[in-house]
N, C-alpha and C. Protein backbone atom coordinates (compact mmCIF):
# COMPACT_ATOMS: atom_id res chain seq x y z
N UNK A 1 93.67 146.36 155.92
CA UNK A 1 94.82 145.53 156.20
C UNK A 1 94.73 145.03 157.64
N UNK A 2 95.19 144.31 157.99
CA UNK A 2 95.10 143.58 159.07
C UNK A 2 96.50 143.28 159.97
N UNK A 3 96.68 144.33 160.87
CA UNK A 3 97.57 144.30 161.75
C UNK A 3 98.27 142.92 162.46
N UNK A 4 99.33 142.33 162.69
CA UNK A 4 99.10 141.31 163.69
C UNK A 4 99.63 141.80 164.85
N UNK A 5 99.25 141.92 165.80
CA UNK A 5 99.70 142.31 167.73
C UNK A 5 100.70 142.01 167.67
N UNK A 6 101.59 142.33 168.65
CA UNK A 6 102.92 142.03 169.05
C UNK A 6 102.69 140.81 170.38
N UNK A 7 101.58 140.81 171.20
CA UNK A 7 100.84 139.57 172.00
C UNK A 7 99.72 139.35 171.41
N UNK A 8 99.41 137.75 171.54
CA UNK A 8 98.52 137.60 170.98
C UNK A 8 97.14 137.87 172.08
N UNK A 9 96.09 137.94 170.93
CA UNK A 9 94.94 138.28 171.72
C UNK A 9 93.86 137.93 171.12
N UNK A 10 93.18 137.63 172.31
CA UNK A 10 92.01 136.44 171.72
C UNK A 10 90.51 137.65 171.43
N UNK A 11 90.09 137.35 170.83
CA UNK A 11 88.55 138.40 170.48
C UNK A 11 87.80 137.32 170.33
N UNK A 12 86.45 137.64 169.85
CA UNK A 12 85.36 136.75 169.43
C UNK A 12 84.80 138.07 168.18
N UNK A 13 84.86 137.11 166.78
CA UNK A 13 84.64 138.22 166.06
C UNK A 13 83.30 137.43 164.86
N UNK A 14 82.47 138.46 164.52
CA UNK A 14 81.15 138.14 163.97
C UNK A 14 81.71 139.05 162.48
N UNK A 15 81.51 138.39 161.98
CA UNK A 15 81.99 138.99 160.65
C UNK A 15 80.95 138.73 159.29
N UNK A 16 79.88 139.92 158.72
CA UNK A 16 78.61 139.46 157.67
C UNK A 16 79.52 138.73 156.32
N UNK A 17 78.44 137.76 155.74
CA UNK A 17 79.49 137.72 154.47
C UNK A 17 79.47 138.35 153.42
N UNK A 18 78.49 139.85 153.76
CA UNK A 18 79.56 140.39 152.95
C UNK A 18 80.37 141.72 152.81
N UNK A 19 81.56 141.25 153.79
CA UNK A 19 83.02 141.51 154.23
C UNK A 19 83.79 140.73 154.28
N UNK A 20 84.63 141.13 153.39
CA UNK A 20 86.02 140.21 152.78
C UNK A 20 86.88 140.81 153.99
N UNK A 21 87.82 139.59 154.22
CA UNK A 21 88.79 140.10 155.21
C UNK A 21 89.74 139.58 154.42
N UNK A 22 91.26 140.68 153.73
CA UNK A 22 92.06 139.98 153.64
C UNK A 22 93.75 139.94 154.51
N UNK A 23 94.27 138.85 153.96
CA UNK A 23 95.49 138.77 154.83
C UNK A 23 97.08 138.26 153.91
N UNK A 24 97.74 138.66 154.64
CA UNK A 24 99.18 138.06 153.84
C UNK A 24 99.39 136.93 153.98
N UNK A 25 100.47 136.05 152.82
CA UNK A 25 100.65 134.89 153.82
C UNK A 25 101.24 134.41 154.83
N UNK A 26 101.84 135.84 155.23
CA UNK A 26 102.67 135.37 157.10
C UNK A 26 101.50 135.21 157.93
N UNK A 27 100.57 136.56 157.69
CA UNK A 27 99.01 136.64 158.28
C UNK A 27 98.73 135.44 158.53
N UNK A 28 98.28 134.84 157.55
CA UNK A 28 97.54 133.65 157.27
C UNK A 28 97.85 132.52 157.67
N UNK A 29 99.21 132.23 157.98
CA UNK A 29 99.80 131.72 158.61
C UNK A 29 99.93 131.36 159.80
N UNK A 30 100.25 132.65 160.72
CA UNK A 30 99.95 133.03 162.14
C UNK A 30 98.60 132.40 162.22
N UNK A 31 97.56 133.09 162.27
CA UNK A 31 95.86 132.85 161.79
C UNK A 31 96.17 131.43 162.14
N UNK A 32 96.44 130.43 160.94
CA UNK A 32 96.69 129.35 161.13
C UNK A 32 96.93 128.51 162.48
N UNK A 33 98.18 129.08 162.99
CA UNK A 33 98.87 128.15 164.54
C UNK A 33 98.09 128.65 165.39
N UNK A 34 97.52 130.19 165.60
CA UNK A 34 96.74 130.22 166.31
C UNK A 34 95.76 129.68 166.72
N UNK A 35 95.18 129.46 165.29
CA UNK A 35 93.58 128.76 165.20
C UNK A 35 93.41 127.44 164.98
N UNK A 36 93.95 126.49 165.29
CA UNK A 36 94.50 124.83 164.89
C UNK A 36 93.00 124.59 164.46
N UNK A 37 92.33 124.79 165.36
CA UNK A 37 90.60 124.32 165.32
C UNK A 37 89.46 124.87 164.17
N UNK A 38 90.22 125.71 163.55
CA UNK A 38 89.06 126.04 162.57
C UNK A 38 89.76 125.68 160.92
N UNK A 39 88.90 125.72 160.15
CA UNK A 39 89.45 125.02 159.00
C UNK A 39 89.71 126.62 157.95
N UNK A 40 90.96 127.18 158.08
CA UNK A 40 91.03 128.63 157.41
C UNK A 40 91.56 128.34 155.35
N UNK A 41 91.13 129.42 154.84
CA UNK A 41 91.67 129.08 153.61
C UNK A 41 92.04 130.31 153.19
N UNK A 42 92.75 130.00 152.40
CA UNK A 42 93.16 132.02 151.55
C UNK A 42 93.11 132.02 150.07
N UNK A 43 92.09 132.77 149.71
CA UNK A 43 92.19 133.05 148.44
C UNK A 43 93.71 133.57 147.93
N UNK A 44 93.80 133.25 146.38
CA UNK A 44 94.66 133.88 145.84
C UNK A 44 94.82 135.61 145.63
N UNK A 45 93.46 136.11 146.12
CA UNK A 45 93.62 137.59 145.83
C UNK A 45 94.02 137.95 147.54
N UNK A 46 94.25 137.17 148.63
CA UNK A 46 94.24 137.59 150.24
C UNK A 46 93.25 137.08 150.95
N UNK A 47 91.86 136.66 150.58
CA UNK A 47 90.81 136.74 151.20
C UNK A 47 90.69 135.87 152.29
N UNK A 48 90.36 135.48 153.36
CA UNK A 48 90.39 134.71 154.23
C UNK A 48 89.11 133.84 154.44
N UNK A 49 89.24 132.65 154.38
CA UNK A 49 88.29 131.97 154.19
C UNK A 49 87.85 130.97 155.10
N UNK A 50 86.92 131.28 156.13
CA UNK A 50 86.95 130.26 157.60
C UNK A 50 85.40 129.19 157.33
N UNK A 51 85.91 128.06 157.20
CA UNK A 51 84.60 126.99 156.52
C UNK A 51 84.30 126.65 157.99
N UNK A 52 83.13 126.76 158.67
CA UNK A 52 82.31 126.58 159.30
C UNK A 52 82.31 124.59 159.93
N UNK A 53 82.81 123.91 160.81
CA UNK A 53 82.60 122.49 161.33
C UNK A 53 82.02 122.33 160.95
N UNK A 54 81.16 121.04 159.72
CA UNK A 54 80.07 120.28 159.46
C UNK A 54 79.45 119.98 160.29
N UNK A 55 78.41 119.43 160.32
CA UNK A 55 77.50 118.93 160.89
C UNK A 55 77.49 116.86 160.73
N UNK A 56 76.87 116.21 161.54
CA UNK A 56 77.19 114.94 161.91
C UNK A 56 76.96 114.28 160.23
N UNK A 57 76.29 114.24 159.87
CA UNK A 57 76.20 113.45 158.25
C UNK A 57 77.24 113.38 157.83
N UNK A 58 78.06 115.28 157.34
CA UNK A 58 78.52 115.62 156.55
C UNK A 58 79.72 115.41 157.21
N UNK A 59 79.99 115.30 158.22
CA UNK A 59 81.34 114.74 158.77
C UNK A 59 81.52 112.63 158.87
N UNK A 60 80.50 112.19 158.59
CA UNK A 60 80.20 110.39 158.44
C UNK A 60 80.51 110.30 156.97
N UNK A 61 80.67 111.47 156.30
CA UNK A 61 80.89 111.40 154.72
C UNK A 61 82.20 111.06 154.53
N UNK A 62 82.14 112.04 154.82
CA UNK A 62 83.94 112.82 155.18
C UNK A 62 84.91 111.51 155.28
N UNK A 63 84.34 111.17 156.59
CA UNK A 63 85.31 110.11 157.01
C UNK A 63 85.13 108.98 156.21
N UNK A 64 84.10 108.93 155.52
CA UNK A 64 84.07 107.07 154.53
C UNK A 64 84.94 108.10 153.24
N UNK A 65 84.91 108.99 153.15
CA UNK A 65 85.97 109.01 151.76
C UNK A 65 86.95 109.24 152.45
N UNK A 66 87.31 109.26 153.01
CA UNK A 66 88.84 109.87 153.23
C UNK A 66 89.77 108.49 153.35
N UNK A 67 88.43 107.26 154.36
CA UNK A 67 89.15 106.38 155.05
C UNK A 67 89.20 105.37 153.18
N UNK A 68 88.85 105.82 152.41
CA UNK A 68 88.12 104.86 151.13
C UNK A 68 90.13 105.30 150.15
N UNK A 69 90.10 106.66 150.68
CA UNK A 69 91.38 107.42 149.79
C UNK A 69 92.31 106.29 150.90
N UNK A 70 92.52 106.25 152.23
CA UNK A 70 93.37 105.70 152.98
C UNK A 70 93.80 104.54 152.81
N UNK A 71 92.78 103.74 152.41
CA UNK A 71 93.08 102.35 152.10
C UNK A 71 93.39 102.36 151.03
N UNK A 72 93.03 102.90 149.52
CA UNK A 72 93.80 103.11 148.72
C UNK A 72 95.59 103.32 148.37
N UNK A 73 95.62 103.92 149.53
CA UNK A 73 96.95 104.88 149.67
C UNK A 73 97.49 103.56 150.42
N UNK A 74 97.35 102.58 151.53
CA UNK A 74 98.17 101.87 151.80
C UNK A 74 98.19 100.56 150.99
N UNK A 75 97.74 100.73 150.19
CA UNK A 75 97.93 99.57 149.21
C UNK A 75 98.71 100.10 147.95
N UNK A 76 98.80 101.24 147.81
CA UNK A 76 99.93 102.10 146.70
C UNK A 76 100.41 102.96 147.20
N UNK A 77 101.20 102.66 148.58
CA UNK A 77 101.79 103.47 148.93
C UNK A 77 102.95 104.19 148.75
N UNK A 78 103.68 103.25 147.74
CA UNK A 78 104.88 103.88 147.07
C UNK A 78 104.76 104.74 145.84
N UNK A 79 103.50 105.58 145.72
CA UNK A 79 103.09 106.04 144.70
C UNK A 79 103.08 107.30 145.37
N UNK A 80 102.89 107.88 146.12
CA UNK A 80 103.00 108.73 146.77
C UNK A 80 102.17 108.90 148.08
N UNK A 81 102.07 110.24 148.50
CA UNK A 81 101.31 110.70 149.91
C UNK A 81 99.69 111.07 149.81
N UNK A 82 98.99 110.59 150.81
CA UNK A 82 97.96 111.36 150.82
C UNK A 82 97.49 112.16 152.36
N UNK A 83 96.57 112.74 152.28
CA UNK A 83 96.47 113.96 153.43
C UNK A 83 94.84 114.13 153.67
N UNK A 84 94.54 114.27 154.55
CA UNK A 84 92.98 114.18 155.58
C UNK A 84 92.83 116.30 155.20
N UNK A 85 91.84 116.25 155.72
CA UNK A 85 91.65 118.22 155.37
C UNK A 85 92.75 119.07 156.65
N UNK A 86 93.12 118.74 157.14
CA UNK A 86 93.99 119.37 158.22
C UNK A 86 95.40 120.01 157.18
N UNK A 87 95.53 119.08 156.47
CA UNK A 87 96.53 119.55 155.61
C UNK A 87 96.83 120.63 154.15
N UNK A 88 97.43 121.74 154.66
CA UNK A 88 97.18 122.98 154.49
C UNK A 88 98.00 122.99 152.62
N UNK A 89 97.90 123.47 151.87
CA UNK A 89 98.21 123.60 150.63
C UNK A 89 98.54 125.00 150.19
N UNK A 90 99.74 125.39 149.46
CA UNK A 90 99.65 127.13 149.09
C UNK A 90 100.17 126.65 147.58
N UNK A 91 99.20 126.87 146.71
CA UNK A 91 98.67 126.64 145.52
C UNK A 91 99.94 128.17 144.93
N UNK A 92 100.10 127.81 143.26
CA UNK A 92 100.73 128.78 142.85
C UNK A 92 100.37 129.86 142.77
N UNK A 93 99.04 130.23 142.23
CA UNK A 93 98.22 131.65 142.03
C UNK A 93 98.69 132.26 143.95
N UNK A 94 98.78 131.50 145.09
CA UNK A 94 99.21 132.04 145.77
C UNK A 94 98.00 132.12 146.94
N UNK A 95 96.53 131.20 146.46
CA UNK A 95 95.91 130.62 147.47
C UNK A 95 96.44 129.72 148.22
N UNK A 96 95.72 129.43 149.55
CA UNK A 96 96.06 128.56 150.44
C UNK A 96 94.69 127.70 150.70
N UNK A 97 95.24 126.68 150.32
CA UNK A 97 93.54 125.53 150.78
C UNK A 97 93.92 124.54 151.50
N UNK A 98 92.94 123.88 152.21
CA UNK A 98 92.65 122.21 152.58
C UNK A 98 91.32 121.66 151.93
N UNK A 99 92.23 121.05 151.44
CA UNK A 99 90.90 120.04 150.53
C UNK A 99 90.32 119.18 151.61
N UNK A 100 89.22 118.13 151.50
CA UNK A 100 88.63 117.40 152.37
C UNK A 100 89.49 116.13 152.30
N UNK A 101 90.26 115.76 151.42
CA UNK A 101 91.02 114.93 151.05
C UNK A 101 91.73 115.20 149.61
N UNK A 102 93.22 114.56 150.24
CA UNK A 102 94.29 114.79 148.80
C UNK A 102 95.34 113.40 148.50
N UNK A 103 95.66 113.75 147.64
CA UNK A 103 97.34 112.85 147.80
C UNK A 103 97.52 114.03 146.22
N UNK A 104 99.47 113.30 146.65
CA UNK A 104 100.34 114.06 146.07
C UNK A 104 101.23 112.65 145.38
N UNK A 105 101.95 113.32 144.17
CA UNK A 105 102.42 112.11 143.66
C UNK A 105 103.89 111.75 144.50
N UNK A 106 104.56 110.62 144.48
CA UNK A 106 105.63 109.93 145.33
C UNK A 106 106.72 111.24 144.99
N UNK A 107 107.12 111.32 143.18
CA UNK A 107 108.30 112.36 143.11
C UNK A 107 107.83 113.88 143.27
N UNK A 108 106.26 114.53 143.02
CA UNK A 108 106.59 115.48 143.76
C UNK A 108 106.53 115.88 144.82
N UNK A 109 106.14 114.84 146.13
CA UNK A 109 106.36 114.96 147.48
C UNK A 109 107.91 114.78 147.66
N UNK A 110 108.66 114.05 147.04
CA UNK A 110 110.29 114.04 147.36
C UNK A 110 111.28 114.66 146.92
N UNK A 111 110.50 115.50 146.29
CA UNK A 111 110.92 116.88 145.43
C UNK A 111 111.32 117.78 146.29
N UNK A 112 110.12 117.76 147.43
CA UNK A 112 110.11 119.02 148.56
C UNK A 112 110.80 118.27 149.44
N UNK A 113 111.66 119.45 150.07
CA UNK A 113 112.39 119.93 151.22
C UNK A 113 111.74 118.82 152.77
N UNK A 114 112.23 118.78 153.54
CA UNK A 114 111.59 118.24 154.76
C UNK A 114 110.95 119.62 155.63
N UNK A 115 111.08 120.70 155.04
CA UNK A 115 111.14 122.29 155.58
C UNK A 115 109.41 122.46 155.44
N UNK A 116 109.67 122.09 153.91
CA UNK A 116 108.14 122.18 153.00
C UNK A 116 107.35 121.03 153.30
N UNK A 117 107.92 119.81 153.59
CA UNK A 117 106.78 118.61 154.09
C UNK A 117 106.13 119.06 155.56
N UNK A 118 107.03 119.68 156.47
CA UNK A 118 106.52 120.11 157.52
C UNK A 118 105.50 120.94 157.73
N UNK A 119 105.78 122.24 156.35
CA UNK A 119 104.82 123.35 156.73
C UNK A 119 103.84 122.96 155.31
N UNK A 120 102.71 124.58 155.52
CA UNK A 120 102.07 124.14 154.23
C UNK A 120 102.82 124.31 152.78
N UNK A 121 101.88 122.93 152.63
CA UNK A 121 102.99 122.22 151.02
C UNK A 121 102.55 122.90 150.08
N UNK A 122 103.97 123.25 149.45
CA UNK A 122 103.96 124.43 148.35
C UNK A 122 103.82 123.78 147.17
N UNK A 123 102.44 123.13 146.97
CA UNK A 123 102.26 123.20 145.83
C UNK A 123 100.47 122.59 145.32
N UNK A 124 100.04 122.33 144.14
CA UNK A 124 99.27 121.92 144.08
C UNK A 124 98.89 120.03 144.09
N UNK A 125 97.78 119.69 145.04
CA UNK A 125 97.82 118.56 144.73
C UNK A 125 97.44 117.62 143.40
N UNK A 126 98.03 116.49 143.32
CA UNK A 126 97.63 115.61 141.91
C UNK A 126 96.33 115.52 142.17
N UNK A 127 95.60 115.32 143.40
CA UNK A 127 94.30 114.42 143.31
C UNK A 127 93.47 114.93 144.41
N UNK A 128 92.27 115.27 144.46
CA UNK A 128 91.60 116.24 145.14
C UNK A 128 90.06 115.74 145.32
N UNK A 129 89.89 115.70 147.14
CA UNK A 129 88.66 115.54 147.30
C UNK A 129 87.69 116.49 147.89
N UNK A 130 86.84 116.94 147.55
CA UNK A 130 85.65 117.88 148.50
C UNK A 130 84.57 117.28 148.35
N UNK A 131 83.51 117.48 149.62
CA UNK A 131 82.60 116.93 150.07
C UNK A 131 81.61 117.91 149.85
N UNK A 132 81.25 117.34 148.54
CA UNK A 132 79.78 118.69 148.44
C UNK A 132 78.49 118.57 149.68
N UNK A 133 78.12 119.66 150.32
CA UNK A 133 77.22 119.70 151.04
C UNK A 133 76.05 119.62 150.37
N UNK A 134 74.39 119.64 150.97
CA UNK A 134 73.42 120.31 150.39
C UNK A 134 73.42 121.81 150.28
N UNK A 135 73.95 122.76 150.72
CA UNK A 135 73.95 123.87 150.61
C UNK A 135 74.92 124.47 149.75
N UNK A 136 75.66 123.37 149.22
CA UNK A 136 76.59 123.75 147.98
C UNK A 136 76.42 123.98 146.55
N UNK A 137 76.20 125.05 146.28
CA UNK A 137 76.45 124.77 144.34
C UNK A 137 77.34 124.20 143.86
N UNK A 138 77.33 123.22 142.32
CA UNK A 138 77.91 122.29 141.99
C UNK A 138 79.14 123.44 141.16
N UNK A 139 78.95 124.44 140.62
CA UNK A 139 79.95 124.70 139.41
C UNK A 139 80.76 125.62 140.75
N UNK A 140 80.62 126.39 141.67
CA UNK A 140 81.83 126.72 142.04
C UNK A 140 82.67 125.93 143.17
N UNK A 141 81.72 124.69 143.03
CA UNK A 141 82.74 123.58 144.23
C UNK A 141 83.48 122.73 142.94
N UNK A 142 83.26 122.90 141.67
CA UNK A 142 84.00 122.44 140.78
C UNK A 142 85.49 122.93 140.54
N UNK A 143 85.01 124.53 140.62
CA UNK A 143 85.87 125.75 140.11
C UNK A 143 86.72 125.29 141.42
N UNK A 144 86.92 125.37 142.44
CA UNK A 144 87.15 125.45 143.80
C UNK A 144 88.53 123.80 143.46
N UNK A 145 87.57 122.94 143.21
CA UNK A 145 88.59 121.56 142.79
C UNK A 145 89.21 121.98 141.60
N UNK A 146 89.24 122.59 140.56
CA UNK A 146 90.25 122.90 139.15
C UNK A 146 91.30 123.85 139.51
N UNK A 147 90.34 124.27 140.79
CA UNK A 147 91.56 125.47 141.09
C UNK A 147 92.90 125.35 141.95
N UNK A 148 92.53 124.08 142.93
CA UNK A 148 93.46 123.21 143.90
C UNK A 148 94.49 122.19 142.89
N UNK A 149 93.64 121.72 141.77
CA UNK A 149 94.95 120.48 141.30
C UNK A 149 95.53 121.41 140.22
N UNK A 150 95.23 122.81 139.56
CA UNK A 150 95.69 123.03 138.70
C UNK A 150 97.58 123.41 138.84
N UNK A 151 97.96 123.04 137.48
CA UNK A 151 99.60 123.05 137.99
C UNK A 151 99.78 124.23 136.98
N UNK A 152 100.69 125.38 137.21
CA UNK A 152 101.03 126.43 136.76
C UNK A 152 101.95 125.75 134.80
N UNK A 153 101.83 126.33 133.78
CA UNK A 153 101.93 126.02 132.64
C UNK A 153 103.74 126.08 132.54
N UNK A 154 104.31 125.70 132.15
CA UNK A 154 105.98 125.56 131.55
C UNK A 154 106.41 125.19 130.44
């Protein structure tokens, strides 16, 4: 389990992968404001998940889809929101992700609270982008996208 300080305190920590670190979602949270600069994620079982800055390609990608979703989005913009990877997601199973790119539909972004538009948005997105690397396998960067838009059953 993972304590949080009563001050914060900075370490430098090397962690193999394979050691799972997990955290709550206040944890994860904190983690979060602390760490603006790193891109953190949380599994649905706790696990903490810190994706590593791309490299120059994979960030020239990045930005032609995102800016490709952007222009999209201001030409249907009354359809709803969309969001760059900075923008944090807490999925129902009770993960927390940033996709590389999202949007959300118009009524269920106006659904949520201005509480919930502020912090991470409680819910799953309609539409979901990730930027497969070369060092990526295809079926669990699939699993990874089914697992971000999926909407809990009713």
């Amino acid at each position: 389990m993972v304590q949080t300080p009563t001050q914060p305190t900075t370490i430098s920590l090397s962690v193999p992968t394979s050691v799972a670190l997990h955290v709550t979602h206040e944890q994860f949270e904190a983690l979060s404001q602390a760490n603006r600069d790193l891109r953190l994620e949380r599994t649905a079982q706790g696990e903490l998940i810190v994706n590593p800055p791309t490299g120059g390609n994979s960030g020239r990608r990045n930005r032609s889809i995102t800016g490709q979703l952007d222009r999209w989005f201001e030409e249907n913009e009354e359809l709803g929101e969309a969001f760059d990877s900075s923008t944090g997601f807490k999925l129902p199973n009770g993960a927390e992700c940033s996709p590389d790119a999202s949007w959300v539909s118009r009524q269920r972004w106006d659904n949520l609270t201005e509480e919930q538009q502020e912090g991470i948005i409680p819910l799953c997105p309609d539409f979901v982008i990730e930027l497969r690397s070369k060092s990526d396998n295809l079926r669990p960067l699939q699993k990874k996208m089914q697992q971000k838009t999926a909407r809990p059953h009713v």
